[in-house]
PDB file of N, CA and C in Angstrom:
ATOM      1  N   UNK A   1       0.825  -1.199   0.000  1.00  0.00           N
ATOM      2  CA  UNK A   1       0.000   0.000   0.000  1.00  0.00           C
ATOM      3  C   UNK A   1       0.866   1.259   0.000  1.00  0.00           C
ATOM      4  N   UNK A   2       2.111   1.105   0.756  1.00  0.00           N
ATOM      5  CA  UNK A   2       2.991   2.740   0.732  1.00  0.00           C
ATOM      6  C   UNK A   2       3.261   2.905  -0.328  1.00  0.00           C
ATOM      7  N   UNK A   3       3.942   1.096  -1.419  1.00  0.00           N
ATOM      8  CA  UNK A   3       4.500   1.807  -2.472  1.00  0.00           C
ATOM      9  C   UNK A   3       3.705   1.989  -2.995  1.00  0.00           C
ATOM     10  N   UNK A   4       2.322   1.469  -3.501  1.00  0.00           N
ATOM     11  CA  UNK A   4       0.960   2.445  -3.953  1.00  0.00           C
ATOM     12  C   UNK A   4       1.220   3.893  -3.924  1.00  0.00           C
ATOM     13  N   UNK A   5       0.731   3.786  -2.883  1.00  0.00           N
ATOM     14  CA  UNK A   5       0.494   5.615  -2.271  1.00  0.00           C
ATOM     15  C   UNK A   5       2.524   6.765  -2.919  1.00  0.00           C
ATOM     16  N   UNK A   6       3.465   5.955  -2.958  1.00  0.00           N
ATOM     17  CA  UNK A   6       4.703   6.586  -3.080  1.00  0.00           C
ATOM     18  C   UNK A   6       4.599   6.679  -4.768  1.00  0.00           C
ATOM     19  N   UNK A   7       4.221   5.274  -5.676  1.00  0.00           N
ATOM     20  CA  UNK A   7       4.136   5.794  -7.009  1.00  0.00           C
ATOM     21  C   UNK A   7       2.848   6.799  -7.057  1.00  0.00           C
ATOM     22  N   UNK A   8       2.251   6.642  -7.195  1.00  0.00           N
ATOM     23  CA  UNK A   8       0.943   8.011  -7.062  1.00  0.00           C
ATOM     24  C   UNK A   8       1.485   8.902  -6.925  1.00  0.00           C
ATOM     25  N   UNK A   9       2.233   8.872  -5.768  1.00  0.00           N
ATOM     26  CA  UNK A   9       2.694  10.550  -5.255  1.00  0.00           C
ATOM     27  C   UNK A   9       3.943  11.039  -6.356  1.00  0.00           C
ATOM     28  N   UNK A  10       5.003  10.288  -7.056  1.00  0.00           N
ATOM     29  CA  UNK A  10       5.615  10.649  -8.182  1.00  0.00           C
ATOM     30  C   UNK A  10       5.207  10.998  -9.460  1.00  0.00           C
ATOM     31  N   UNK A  11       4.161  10.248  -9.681  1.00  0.00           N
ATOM     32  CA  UNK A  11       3.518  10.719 -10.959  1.00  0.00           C
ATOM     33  C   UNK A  11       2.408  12.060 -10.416  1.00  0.00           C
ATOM     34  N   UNK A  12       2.174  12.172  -9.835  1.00  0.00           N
ATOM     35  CA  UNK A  12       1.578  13.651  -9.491  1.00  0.00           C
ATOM     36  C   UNK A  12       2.238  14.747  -9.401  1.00  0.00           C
ATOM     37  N   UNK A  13       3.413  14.130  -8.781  1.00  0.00           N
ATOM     38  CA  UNK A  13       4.738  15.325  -8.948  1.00  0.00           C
ATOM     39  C   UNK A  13       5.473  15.759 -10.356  1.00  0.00           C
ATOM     40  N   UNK A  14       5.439  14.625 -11.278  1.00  0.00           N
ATOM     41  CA  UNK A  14       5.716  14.858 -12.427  1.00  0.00           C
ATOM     42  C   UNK A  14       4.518  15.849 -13.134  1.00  0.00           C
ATOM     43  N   UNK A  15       3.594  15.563 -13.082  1.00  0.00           N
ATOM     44  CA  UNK A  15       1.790  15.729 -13.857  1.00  0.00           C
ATOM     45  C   UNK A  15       2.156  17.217 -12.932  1.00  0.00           C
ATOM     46  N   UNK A  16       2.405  17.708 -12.379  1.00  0.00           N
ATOM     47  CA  UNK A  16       2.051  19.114 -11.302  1.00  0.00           C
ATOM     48  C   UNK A  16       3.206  19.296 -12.107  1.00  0.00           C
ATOM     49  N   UNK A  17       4.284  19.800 -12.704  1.00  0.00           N
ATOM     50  CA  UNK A  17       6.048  20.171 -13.108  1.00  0.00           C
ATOM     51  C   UNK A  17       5.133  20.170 -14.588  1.00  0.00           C
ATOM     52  N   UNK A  18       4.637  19.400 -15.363  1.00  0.00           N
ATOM     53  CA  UNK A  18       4.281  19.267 -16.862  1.00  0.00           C
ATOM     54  C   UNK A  18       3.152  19.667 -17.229  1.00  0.00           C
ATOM     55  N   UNK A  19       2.658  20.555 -16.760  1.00  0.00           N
ATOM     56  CA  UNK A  19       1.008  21.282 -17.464  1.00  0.00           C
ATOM     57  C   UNK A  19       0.965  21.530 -18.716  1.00  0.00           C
ATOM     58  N   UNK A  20       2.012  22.154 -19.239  1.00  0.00           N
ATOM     59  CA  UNK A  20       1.606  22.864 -20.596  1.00  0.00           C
ATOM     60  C   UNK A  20       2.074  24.022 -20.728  1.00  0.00           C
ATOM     61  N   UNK A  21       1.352  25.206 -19.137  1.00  0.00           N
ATOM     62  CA  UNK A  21       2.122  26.386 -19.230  1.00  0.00           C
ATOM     63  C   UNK A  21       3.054  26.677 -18.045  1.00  0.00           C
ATOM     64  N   UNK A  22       4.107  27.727 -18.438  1.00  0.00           N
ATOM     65  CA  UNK A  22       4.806  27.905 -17.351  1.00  0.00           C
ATOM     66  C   UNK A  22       4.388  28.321 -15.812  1.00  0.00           C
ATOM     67  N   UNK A  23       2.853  29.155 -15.863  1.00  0.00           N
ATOM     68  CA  UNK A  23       2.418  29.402 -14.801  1.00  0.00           C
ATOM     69  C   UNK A  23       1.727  27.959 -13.821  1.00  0.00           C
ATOM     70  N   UNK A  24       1.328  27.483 -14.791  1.00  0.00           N
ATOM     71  CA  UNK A  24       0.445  26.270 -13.883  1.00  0.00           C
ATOM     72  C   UNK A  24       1.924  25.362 -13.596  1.00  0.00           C
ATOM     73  N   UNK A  25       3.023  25.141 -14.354  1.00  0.00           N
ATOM     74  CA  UNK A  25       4.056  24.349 -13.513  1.00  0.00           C
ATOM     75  C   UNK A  25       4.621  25.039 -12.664  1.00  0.00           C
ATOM     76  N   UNK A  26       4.639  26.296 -12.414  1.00  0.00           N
ATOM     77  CA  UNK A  26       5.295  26.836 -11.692  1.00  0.00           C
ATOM     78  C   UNK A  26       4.552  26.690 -10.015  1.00  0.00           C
ATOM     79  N   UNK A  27       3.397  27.124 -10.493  1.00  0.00           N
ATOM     80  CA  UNK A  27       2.230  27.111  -9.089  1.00  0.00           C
ATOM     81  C   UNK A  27       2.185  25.158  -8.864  1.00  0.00           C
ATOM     82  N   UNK A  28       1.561  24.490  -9.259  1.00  0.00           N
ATOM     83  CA  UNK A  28       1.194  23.335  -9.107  1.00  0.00           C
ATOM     84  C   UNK A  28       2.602  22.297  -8.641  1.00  0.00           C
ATOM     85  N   UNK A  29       3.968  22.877  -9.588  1.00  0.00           N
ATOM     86  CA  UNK A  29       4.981  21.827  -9.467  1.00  0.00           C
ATOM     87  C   UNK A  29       5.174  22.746  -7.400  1.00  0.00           C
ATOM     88  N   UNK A  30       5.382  23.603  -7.796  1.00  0.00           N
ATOM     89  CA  UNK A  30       5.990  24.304  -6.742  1.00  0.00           C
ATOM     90  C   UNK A  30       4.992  23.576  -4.897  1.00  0.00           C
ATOM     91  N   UNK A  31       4.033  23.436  -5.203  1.00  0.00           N
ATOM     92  CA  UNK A  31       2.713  23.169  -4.520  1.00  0.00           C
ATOM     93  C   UNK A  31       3.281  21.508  -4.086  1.00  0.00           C
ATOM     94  N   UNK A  32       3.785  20.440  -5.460  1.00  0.00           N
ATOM     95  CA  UNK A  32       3.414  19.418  -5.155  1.00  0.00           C
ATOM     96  C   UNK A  32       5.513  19.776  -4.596  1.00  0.00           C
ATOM     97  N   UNK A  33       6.212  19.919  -4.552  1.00  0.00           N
ATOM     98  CA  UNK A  33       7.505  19.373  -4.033  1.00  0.00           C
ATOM     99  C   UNK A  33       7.415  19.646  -2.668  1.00  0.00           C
ATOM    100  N   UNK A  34       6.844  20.701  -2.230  1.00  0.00           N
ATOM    101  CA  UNK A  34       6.333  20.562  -0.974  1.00  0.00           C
ATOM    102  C   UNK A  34       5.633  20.105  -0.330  1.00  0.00           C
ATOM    103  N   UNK A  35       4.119  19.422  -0.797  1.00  0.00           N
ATOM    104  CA  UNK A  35       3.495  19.241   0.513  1.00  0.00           C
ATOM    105  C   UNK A  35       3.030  17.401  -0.314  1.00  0.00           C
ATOM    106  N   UNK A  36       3.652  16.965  -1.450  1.00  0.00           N
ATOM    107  CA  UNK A  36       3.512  15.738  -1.836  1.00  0.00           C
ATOM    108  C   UNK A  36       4.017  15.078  -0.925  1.00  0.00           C
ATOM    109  N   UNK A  37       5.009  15.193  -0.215  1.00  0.00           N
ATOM    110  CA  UNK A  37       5.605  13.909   0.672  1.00  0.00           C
ATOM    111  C   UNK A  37       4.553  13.614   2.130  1.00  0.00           C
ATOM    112  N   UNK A  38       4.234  14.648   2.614  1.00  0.00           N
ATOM    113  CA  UNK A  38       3.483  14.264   3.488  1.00  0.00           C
ATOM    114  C   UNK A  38       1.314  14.207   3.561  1.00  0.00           C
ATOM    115  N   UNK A  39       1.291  14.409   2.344  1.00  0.00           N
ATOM    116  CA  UNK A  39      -0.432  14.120   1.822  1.00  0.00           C
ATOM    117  C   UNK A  39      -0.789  12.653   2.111  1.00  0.00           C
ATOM    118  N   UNK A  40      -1.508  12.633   2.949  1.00  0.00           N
ATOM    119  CA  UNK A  40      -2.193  11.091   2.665  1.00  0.00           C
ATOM    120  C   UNK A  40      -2.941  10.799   1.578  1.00  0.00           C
ATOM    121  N   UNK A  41      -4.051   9.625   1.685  1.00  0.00           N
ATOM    122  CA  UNK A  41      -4.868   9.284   0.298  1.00  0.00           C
ATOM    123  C   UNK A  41      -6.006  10.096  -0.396  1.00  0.00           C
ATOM    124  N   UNK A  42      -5.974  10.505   1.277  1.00  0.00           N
ATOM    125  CA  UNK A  42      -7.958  11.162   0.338  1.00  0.00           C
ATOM    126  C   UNK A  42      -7.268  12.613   0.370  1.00  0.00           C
ATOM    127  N   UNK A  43      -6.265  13.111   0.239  1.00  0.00           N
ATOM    128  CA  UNK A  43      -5.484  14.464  -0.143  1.00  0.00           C
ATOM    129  C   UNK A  43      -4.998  14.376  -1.035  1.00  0.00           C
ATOM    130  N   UNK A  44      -4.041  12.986  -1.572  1.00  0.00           N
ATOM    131  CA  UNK A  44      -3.716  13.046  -2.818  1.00  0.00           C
ATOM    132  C   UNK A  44      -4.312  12.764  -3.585  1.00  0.00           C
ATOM    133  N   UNK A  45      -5.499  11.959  -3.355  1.00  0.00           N
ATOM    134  CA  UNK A  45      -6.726  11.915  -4.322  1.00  0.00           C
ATOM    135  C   UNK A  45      -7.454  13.436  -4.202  1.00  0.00           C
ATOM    136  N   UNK A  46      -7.535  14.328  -3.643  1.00  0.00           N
ATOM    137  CA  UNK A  46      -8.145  15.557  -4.167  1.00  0.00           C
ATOM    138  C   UNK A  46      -7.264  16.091  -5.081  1.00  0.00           C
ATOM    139  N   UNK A  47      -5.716  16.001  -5.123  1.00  0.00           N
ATOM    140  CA  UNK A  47      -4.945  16.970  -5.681  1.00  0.00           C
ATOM    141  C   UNK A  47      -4.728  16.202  -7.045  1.00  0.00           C
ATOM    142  N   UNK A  48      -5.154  14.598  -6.986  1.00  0.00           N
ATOM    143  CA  UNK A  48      -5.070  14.049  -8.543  1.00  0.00           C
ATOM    144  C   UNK A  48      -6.511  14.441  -9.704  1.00  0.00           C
ATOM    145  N   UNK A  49      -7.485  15.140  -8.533  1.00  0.00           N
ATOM    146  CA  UNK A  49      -8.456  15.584  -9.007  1.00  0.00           C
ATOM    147  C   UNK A  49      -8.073  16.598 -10.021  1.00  0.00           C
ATOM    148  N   UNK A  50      -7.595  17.772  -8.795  1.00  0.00           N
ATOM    149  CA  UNK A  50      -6.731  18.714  -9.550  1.00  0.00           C
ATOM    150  C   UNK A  50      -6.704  19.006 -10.264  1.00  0.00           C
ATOM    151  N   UNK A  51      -5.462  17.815 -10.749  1.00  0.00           N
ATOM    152  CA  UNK A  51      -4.719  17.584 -11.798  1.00  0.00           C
ATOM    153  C   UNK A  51      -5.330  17.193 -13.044  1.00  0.00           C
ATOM    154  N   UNK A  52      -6.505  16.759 -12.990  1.00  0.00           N
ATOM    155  CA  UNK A  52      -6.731  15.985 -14.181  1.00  0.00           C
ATOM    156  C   UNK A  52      -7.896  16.814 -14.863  1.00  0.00           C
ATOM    157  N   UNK A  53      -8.156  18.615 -14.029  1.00  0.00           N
ATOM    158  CA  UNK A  53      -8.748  19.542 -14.667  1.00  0.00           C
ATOM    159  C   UNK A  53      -8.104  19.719 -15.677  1.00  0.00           C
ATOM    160  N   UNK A  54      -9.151  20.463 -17.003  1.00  0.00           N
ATOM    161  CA  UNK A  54      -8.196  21.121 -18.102  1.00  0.00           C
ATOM    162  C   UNK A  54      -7.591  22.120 -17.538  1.00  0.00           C
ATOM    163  N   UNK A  55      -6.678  22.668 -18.474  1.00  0.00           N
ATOM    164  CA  UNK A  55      -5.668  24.173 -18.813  1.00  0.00           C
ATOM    165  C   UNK A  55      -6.775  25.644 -18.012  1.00  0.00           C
ATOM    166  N   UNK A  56      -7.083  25.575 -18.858  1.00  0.00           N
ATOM    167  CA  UNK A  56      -7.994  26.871 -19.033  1.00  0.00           C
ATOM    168  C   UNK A  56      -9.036  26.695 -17.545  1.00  0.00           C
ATOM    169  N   UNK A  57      -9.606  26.552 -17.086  1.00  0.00           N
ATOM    170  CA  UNK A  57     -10.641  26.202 -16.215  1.00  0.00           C
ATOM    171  C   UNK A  57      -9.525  26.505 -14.577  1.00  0.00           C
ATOM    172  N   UNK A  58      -8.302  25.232 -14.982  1.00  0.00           N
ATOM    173  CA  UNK A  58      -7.699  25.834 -13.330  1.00  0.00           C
ATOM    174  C   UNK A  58      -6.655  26.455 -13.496  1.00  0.00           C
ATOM    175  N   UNK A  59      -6.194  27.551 -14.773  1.00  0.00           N
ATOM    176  CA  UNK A  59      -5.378  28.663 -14.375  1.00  0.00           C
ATOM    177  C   UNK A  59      -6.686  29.558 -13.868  1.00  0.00           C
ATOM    178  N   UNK A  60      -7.825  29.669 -14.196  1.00  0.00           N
ATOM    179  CA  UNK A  60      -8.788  30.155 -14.118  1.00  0.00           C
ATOM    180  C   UNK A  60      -9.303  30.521 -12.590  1.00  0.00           C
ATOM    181  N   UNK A  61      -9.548  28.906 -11.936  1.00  0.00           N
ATOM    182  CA  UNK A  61      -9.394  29.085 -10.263  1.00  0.00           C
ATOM    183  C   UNK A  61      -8.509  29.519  -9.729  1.00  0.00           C
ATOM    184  N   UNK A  62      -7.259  29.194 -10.352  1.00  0.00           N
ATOM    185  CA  UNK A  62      -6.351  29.762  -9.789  1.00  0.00           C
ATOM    186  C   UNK A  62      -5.351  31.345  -9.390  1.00  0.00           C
ATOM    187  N   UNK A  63      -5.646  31.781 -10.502  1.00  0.00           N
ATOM    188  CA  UNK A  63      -5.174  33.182 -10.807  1.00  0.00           C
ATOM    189  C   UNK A  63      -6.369  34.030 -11.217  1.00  0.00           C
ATOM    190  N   UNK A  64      -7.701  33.465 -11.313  1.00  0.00           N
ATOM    191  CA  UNK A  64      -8.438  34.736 -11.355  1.00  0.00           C
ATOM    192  C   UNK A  64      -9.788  33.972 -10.646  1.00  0.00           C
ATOM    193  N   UNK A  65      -9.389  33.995  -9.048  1.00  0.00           N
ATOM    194  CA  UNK A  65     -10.582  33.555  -8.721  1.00  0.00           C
ATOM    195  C   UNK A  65     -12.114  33.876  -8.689  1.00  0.00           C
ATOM    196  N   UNK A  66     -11.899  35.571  -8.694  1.00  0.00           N
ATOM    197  CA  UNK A  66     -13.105  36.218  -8.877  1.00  0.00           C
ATOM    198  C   UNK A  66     -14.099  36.027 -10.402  1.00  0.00           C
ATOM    199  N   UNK A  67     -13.080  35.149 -11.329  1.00  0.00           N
ATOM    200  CA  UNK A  67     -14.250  34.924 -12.418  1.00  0.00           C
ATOM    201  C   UNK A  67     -14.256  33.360 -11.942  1.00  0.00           C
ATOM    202  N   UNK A  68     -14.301  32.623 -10.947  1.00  0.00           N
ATOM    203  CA  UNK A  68     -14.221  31.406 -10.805  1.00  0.00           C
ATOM    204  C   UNK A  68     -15.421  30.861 -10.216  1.00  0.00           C
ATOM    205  N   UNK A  69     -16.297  31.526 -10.255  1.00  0.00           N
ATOM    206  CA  UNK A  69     -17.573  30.893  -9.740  1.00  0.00           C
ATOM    207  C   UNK A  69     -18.089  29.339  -9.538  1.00  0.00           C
ATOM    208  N   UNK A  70     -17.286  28.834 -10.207  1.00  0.00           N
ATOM    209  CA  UNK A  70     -17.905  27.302 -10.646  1.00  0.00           C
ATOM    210  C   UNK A  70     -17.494  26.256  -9.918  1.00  0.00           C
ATOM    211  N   UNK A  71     -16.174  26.661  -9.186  1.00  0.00           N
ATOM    212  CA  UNK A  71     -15.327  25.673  -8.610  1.00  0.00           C
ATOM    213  C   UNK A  71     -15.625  24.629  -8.113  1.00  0.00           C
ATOM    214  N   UNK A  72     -16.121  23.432  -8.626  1.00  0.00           N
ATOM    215  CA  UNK A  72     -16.444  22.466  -7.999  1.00  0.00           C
ATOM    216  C   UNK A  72     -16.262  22.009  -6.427  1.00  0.00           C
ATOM    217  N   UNK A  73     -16.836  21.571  -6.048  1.00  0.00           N
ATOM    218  CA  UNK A  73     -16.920  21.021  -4.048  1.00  0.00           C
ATOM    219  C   UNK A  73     -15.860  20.623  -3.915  1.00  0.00           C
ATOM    220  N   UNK A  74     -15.746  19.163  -4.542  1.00  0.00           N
ATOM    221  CA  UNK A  74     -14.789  18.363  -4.542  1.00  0.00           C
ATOM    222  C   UNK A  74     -13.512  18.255  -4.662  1.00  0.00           C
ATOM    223  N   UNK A  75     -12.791  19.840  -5.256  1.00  0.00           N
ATOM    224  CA  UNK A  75     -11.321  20.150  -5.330  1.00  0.00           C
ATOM    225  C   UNK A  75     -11.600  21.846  -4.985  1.00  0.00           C
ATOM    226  N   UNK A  76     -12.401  21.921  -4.483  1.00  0.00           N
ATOM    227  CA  UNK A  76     -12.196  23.586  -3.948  1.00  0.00           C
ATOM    228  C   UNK A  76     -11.403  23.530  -3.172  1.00  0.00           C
ATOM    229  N   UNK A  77     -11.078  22.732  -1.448  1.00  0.00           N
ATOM    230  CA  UNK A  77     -10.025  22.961  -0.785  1.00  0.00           C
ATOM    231  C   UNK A  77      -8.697  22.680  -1.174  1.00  0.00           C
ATOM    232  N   UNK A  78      -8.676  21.684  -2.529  1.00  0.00           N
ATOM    233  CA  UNK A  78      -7.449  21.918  -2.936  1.00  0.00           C
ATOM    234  C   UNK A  78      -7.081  23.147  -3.642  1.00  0.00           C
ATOM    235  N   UNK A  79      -8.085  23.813  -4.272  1.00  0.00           N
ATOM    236  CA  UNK A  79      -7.761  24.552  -5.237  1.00  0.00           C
ATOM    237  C   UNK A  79      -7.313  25.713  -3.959  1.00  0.00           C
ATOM    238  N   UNK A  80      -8.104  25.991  -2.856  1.00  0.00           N
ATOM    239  CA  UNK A  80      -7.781  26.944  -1.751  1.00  0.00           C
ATOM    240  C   UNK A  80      -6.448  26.581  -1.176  1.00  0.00           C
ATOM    241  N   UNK A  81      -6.123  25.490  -1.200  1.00  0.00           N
ATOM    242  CA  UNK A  81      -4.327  25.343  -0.677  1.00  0.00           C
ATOM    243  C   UNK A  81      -3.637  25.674  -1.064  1.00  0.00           C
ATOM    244  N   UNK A  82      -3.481  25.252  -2.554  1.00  0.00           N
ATOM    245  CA  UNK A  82      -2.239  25.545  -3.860  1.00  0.00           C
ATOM    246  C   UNK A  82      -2.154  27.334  -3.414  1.00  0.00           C
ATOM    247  N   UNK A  83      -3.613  28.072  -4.061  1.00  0.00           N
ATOM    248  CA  UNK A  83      -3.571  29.238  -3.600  1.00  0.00           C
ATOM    249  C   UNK A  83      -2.997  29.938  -2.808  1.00  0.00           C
ATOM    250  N   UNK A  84      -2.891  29.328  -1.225  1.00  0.00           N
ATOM    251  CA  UNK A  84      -2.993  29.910   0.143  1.00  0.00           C
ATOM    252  C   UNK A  84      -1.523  29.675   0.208  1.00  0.00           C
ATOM    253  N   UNK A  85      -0.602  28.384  -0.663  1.00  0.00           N
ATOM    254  CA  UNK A  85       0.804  28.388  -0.467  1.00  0.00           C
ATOM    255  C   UNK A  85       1.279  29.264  -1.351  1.00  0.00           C
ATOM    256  N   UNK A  86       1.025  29.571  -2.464  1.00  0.00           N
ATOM    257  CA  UNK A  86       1.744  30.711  -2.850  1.00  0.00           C
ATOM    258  C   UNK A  86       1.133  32.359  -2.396  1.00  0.00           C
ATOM    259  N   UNK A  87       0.315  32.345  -1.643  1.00  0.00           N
ATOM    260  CA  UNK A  87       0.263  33.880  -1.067  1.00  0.00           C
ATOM    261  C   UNK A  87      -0.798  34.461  -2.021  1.00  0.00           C
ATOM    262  N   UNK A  88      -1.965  33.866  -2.249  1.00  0.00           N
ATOM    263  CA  UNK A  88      -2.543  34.278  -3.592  1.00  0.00           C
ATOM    264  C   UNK A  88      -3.835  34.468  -3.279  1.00  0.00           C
ATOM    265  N   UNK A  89      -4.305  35.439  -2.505  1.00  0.00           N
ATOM    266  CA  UNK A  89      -5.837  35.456  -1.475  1.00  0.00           C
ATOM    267  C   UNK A  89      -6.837  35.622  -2.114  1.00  0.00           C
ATOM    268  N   UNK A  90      -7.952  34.781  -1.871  1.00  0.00           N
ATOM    269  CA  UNK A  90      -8.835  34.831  -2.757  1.00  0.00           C
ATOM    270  C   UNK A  90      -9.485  35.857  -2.553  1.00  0.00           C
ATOM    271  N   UNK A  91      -9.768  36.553  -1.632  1.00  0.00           N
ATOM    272  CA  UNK A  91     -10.526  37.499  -1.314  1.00  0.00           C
ATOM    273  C   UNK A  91      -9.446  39.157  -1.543  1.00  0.00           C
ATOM    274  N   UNK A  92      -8.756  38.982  -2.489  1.00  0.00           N
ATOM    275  CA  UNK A  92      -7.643  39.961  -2.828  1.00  0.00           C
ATOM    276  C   UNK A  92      -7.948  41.281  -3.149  1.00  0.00           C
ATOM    277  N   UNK A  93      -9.435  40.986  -4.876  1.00  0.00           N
ATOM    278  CA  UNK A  93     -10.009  42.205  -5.203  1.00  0.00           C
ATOM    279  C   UNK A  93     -11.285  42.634  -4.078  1.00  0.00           C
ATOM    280  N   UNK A  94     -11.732  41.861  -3.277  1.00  0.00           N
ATOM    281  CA  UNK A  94     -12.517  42.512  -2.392  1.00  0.00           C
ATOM    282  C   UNK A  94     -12.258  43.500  -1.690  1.00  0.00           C
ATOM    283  N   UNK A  95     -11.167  43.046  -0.496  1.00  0.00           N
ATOM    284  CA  UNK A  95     -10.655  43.656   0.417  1.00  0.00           C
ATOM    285  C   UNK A  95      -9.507  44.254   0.717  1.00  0.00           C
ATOM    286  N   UNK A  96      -8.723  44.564  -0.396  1.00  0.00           N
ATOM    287  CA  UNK A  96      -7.191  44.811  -0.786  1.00  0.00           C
ATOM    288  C   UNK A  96      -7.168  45.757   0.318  1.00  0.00           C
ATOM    289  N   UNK A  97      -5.954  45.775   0.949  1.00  0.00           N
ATOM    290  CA  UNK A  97      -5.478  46.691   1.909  1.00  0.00           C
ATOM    291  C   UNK A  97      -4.115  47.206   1.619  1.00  0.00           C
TER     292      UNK A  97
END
């Protein structure tokens, strides 16, 4: 079962580094070298959720949350982590100080 859970966790780390664009590897790879080693199952199963959004949709949650209305249940707290580790507040254009 660990090495289960240890290949999973490499190919997510690869899949988070290889998006397509430089911003989503930058946010996502950056996201998974840190907190991949210590995620359990039903965490790395949210973040393989993630992952297996298109392009467009989670640079979308991600960098412009205020047009992001849609964010599904099921990977919103991931999508709120990735966020919250790079310093990226969702509530940014609301309440800017």
């Amino acid at each position: 079962m660990q090495d289960e859970l240890e290949t999973r966790r490499r190919r997510a780390r690869w899949r988070a580094q290889h998006r397509g664009t430089k911003e989503l590897d930058l946010l996502l790879g950056g996201f998974a070298e840190a907190r991949l080693a210590t995620m359990n199952d039903a965490e790395l199963k949210a973040f393989e959720a993630v992952l297996s959004l298109d392009e467009p949709r989670l640079q979308r949650w991600l960098l412009a949350p205020q047009m992001a209305e849609d964010i599904a249940s099921d990977v919103q707290p991931m999508v709120v982590a990735v966020r919250a580790f790079h310093g990226l507040n969702i509530d940014r254009g609301k309440d800017a100080h």
